[in-house]
N, C-alpha and C. Protein backbone atom coordinates (compact mmCIF):
# COMPACT_ATOMS: atom_id res chain seq x y z
N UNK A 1 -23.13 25.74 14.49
CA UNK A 1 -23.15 24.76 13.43
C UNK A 1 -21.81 24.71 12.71
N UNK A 2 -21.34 26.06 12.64
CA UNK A 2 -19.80 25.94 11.86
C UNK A 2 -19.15 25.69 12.47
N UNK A 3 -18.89 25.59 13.68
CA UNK A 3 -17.78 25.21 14.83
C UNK A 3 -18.13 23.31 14.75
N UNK A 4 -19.08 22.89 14.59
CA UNK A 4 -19.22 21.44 14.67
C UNK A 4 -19.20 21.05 13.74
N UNK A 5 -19.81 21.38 12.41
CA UNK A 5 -18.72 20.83 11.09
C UNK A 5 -17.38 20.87 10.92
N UNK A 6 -16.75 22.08 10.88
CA UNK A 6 -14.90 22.25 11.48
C UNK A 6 -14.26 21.08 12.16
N UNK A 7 -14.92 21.17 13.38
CA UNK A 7 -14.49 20.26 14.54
C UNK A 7 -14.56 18.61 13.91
N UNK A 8 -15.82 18.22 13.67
CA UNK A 8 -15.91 17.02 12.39
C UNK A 8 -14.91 17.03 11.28
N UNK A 9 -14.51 17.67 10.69
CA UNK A 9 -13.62 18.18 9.55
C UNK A 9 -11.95 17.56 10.32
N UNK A 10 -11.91 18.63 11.19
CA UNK A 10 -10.41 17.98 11.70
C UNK A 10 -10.62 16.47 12.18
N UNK A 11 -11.29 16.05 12.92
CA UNK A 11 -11.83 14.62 13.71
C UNK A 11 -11.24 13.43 12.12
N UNK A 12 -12.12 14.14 11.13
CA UNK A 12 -11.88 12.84 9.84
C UNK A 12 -10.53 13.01 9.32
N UNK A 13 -9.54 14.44 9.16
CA UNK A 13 -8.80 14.41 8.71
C UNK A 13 -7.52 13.83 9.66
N UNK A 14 -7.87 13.96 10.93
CA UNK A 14 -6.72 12.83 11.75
C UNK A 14 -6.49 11.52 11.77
N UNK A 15 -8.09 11.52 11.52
CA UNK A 15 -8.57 9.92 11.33
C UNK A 15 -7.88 8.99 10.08
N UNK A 16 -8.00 9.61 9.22
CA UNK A 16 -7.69 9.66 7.62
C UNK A 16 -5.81 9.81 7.65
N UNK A 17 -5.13 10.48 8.82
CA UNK A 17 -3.74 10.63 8.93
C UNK A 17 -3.46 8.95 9.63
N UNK A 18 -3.80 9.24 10.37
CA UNK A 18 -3.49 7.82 11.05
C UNK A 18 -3.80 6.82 10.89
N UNK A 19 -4.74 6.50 9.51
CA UNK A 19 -4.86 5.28 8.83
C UNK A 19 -3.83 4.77 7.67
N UNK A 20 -3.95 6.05 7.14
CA UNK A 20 -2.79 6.04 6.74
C UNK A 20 -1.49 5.43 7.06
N UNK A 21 -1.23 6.09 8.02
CA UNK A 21 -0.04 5.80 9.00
C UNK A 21 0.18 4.09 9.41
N UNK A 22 -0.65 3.72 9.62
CA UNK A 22 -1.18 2.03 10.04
C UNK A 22 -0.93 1.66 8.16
N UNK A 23 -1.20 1.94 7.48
CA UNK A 23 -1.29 1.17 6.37
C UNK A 23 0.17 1.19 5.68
N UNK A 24 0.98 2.17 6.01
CA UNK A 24 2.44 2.20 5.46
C UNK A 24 2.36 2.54 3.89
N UNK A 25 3.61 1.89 3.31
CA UNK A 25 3.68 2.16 1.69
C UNK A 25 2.98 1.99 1.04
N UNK A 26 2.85 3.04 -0.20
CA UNK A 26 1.10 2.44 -0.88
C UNK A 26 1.77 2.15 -2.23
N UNK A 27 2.68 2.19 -2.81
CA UNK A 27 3.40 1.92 -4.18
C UNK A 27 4.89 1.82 -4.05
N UNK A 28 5.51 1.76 -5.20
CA UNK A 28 6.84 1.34 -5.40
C UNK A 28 8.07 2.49 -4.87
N UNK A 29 8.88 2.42 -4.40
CA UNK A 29 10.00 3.53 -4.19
C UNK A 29 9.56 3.77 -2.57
N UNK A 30 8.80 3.15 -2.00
CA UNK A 30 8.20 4.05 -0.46
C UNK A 30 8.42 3.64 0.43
N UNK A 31 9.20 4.14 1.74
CA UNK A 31 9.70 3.72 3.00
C UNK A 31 8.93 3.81 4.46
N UNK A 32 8.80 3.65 5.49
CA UNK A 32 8.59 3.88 6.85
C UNK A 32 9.25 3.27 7.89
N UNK A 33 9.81 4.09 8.76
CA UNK A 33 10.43 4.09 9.69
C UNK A 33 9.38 4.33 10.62
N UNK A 34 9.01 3.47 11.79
CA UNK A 34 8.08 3.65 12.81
C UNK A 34 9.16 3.54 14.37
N UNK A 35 8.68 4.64 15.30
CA UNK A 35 9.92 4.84 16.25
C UNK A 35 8.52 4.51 17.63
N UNK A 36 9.54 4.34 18.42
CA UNK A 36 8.57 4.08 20.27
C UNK A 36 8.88 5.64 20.60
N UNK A 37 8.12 6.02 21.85
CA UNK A 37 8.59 7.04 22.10
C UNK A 37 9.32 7.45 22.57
N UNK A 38 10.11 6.58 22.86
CA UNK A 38 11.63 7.60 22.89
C UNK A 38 12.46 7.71 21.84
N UNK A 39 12.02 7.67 20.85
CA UNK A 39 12.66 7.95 19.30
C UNK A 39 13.34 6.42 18.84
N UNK A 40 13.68 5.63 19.34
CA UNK A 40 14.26 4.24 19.29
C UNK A 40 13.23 3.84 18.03
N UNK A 41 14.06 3.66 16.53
CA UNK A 41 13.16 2.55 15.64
C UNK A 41 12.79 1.48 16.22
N UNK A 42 11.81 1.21 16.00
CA UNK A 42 11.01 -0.58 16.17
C UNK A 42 10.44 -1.18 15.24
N UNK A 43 10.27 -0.41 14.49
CA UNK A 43 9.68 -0.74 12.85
C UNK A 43 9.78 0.05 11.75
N UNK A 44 9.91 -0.90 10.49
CA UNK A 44 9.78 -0.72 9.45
C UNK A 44 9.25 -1.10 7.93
N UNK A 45 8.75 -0.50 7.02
CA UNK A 45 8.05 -1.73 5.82
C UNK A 45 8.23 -0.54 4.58
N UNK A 46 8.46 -1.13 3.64
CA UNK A 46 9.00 -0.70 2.33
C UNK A 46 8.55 -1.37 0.83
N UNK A 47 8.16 -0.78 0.12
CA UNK A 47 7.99 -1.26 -1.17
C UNK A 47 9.00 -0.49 -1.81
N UNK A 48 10.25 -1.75 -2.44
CA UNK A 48 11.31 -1.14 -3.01
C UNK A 48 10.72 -0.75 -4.35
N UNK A 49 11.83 0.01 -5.55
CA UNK A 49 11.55 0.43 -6.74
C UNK A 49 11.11 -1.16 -7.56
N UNK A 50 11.20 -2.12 -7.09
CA UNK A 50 10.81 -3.02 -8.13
C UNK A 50 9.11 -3.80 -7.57
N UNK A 51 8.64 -3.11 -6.92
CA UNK A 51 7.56 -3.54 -6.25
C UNK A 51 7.65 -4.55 -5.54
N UNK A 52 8.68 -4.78 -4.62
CA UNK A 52 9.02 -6.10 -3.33
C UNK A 52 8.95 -5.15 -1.87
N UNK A 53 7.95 -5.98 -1.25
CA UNK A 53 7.51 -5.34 0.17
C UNK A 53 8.34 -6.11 0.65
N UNK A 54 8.74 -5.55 2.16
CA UNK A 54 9.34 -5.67 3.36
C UNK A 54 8.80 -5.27 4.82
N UNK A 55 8.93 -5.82 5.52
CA UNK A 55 8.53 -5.13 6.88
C UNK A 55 9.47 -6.18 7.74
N UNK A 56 9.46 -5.02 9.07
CA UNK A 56 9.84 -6.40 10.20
C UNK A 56 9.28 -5.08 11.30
N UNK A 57 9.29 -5.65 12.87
CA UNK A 57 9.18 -4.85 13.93
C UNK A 57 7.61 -4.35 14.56
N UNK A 58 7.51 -3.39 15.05
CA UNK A 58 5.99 -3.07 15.69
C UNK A 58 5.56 -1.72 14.61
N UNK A 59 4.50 -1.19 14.23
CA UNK A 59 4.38 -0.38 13.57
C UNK A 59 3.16 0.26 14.40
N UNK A 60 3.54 1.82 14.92
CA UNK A 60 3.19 2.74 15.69
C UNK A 60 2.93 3.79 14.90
N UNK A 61 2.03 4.88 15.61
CA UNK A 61 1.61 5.84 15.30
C UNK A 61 2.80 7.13 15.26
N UNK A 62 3.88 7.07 15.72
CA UNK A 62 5.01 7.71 15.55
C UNK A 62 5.58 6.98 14.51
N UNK A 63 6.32 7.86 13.11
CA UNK A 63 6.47 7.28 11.91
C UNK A 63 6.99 8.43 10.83
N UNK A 64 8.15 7.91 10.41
CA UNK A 64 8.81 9.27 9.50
C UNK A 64 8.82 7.93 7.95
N UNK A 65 8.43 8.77 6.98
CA UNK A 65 8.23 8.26 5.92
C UNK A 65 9.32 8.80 4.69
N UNK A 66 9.70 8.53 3.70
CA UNK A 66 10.44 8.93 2.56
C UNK A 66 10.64 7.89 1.02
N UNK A 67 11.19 8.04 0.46
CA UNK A 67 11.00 7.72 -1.20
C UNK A 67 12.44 7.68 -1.32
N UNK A 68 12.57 5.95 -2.14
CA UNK A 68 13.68 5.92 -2.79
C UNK A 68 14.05 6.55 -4.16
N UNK A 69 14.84 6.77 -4.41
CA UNK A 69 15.01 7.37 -5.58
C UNK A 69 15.43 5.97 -6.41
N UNK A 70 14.28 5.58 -7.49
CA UNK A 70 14.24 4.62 -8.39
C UNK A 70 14.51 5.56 -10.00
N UNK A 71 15.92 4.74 -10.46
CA UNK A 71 15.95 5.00 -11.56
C UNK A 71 14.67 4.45 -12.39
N UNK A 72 14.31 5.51 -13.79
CA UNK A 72 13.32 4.57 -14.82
C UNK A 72 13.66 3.93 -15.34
N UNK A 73 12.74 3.32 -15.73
CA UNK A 73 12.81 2.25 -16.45
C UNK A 73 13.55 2.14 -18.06
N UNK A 74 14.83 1.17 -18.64
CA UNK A 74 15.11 1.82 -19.84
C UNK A 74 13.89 1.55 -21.09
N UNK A 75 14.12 2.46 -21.86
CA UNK A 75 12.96 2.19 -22.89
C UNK A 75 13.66 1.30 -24.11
């Protein structure tokens, strides 16, 4: 029984990675780079620091992600 909850456990948490992954940036400052497999980019989509999305290309399950560094806002 504990080996098949576990096993369920990882099953949702890959599941849950790779939806992720398909869904790209979820807020402002956030990048993705999506590569084929031979490492060659083919895609990408971005929500810059001012909340303006971008994309162009194929978006794959191979995918390195990172954060712009957005100054704050002045008060």
């Amino acid at each position: 029984m504990r080996k098949t909850a576990f096993a369920l456990g990882l099953v949702a948490a890959a599941v849950a990675g790779y939806a992720f992954a398909a869904i790209g940036p979820t807020g402002p400052g956030q990048f993705y780079y999506y590569y084929d497999s031979t490492g060659k980019v083919v895609g990408y989509q971005a929500i810059d620091c001012h909340g303006n999305y971008s994309s162009w290309g194929k978006f794959t399950k191979n995918y390195a992600d990172g954060y712009f560094i957005c100054d704050p806002d002045p008060i």
